[in-house]
N, C-alpha and C. Protein backbone atom coordinates (compact mmCIF):
# COMPACT_ATOMS: atom_id res chain seq x y z
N UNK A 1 -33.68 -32.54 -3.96
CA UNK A 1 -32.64 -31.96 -4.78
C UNK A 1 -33.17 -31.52 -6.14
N UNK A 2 -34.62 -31.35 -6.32
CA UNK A 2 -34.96 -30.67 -7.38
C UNK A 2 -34.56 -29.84 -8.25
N UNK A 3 -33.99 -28.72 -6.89
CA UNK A 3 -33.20 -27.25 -7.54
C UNK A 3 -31.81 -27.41 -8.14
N UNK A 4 -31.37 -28.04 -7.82
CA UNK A 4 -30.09 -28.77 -8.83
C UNK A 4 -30.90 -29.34 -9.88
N UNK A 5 -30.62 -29.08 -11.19
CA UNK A 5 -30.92 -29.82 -12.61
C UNK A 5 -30.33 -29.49 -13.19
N UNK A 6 -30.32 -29.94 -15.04
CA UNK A 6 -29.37 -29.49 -16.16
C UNK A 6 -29.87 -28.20 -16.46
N UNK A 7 -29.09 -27.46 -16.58
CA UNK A 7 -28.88 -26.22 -17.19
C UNK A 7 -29.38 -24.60 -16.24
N UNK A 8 -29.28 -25.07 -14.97
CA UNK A 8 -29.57 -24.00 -13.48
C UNK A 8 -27.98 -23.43 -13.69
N UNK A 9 -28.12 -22.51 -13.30
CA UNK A 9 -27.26 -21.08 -13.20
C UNK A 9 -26.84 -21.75 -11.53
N UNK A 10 -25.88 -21.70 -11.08
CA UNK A 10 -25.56 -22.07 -9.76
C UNK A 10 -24.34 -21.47 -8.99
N UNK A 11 -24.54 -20.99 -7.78
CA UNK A 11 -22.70 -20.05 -7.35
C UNK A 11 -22.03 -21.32 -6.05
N UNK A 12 -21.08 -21.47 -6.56
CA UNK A 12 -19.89 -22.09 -5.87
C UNK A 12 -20.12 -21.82 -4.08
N UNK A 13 -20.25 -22.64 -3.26
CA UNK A 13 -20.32 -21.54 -1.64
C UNK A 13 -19.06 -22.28 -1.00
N UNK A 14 -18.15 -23.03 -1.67
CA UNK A 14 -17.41 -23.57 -0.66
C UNK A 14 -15.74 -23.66 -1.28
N UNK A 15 -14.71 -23.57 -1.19
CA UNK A 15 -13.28 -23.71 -1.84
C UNK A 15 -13.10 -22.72 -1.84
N UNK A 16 -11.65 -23.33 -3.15
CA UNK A 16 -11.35 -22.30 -3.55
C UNK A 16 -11.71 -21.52 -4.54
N UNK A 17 -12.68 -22.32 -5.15
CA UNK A 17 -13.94 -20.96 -6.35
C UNK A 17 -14.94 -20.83 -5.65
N UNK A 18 -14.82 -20.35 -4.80
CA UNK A 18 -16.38 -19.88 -3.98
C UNK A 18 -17.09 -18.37 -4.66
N UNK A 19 -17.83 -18.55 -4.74
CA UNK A 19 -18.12 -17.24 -5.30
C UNK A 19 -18.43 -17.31 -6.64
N UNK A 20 -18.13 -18.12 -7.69
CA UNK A 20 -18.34 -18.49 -9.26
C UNK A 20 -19.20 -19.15 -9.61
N UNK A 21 -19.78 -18.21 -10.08
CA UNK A 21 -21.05 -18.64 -11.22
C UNK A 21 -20.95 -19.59 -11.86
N UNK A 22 -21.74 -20.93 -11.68
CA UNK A 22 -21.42 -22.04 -13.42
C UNK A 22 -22.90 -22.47 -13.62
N UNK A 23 -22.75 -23.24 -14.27
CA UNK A 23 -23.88 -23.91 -15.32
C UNK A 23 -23.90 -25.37 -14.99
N UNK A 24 -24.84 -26.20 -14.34
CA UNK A 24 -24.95 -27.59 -14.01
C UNK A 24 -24.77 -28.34 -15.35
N UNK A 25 -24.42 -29.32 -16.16
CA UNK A 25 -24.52 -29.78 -17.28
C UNK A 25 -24.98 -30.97 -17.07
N UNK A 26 -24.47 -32.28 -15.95
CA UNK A 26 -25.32 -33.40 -15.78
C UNK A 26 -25.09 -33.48 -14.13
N UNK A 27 -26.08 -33.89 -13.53
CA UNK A 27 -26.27 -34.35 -12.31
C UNK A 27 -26.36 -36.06 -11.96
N UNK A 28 -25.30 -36.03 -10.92
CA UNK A 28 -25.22 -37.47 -10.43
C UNK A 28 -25.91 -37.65 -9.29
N UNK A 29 -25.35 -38.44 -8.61
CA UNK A 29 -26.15 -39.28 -6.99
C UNK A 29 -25.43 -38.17 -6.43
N UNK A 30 -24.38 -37.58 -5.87
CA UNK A 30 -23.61 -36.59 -4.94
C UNK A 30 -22.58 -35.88 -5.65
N UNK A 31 -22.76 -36.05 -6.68
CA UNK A 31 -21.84 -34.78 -7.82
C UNK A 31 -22.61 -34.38 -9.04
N UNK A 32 -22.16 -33.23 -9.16
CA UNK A 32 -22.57 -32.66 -10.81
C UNK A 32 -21.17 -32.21 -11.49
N UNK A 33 -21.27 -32.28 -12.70
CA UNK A 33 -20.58 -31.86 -14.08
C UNK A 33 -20.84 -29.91 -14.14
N UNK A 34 -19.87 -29.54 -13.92
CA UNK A 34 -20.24 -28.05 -13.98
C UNK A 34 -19.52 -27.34 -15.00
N UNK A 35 -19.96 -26.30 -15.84
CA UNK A 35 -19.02 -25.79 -16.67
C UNK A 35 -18.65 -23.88 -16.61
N UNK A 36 -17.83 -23.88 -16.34
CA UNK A 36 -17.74 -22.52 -15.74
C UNK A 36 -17.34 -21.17 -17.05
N UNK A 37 -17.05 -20.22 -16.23
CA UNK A 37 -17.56 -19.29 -17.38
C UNK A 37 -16.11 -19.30 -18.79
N UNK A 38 -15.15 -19.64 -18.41
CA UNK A 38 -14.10 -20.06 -19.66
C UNK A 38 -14.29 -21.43 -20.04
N UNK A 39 -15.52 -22.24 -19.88
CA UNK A 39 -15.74 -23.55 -20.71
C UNK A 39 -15.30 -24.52 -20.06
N UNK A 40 -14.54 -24.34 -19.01
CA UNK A 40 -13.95 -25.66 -18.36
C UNK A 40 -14.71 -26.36 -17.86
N UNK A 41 -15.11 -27.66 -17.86
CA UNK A 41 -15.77 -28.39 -17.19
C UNK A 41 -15.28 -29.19 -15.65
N UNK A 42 -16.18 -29.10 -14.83
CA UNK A 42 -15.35 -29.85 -13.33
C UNK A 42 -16.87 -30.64 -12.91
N UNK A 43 -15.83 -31.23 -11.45
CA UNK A 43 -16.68 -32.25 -11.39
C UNK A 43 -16.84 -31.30 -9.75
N UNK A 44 -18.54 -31.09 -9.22
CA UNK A 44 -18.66 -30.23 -7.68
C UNK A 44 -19.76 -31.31 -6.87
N UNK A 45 -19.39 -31.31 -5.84
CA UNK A 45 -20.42 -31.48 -5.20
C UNK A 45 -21.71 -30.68 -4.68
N UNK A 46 -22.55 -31.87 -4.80
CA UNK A 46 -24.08 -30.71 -4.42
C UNK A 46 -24.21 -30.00 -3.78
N UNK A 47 -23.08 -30.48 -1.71
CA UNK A 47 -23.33 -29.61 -1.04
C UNK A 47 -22.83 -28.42 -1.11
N UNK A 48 -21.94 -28.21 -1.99
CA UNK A 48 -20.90 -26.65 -2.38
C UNK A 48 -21.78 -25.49 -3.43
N UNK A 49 -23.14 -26.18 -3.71
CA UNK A 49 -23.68 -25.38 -4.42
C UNK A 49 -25.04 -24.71 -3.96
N UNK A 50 -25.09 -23.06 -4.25
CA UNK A 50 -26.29 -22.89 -4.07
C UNK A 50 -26.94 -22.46 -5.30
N UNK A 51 -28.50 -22.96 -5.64
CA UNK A 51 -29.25 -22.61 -6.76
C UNK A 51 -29.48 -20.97 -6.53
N UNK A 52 -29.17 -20.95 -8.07
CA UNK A 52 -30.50 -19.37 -8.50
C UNK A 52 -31.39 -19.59 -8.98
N UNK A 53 -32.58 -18.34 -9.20
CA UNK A 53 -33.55 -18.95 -9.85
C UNK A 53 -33.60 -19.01 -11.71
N UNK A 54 -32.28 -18.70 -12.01
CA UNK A 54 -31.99 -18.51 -13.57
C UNK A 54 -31.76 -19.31 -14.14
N UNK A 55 -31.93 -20.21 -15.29
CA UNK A 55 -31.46 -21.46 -16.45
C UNK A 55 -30.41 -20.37 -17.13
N UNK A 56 -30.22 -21.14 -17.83
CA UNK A 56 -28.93 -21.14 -18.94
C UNK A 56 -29.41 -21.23 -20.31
């Protein structure tokens, strides 16, 4: 789970924000802290995310 870290650019692949761009902020054991593009912070699981190769 390398490609998950703080501050990876990451898109949503699963719900109902599939498709949205956020920003990892802290990574847990099977969740991360994500903050999306109006500042909101949520709580996603790893498997709903796929990495880009862009930081923040």
């Amino acid at each position: 789970m390398a490609a998950i870290e703080e501050g990876r650019i990451c898109i949503i692949t699963s719900g109902r924000r599939e498709g949205e761009k956020i920003v990892v902020m802290k990574v847990e054991q099977h969740q991360v802290t994500v903050k999306d593009k109006k500042g909101k912070e949520r709580t996603v699981s790893i498997k709903h995310l796929n990495p880009t190769d862009k930081k923040a």
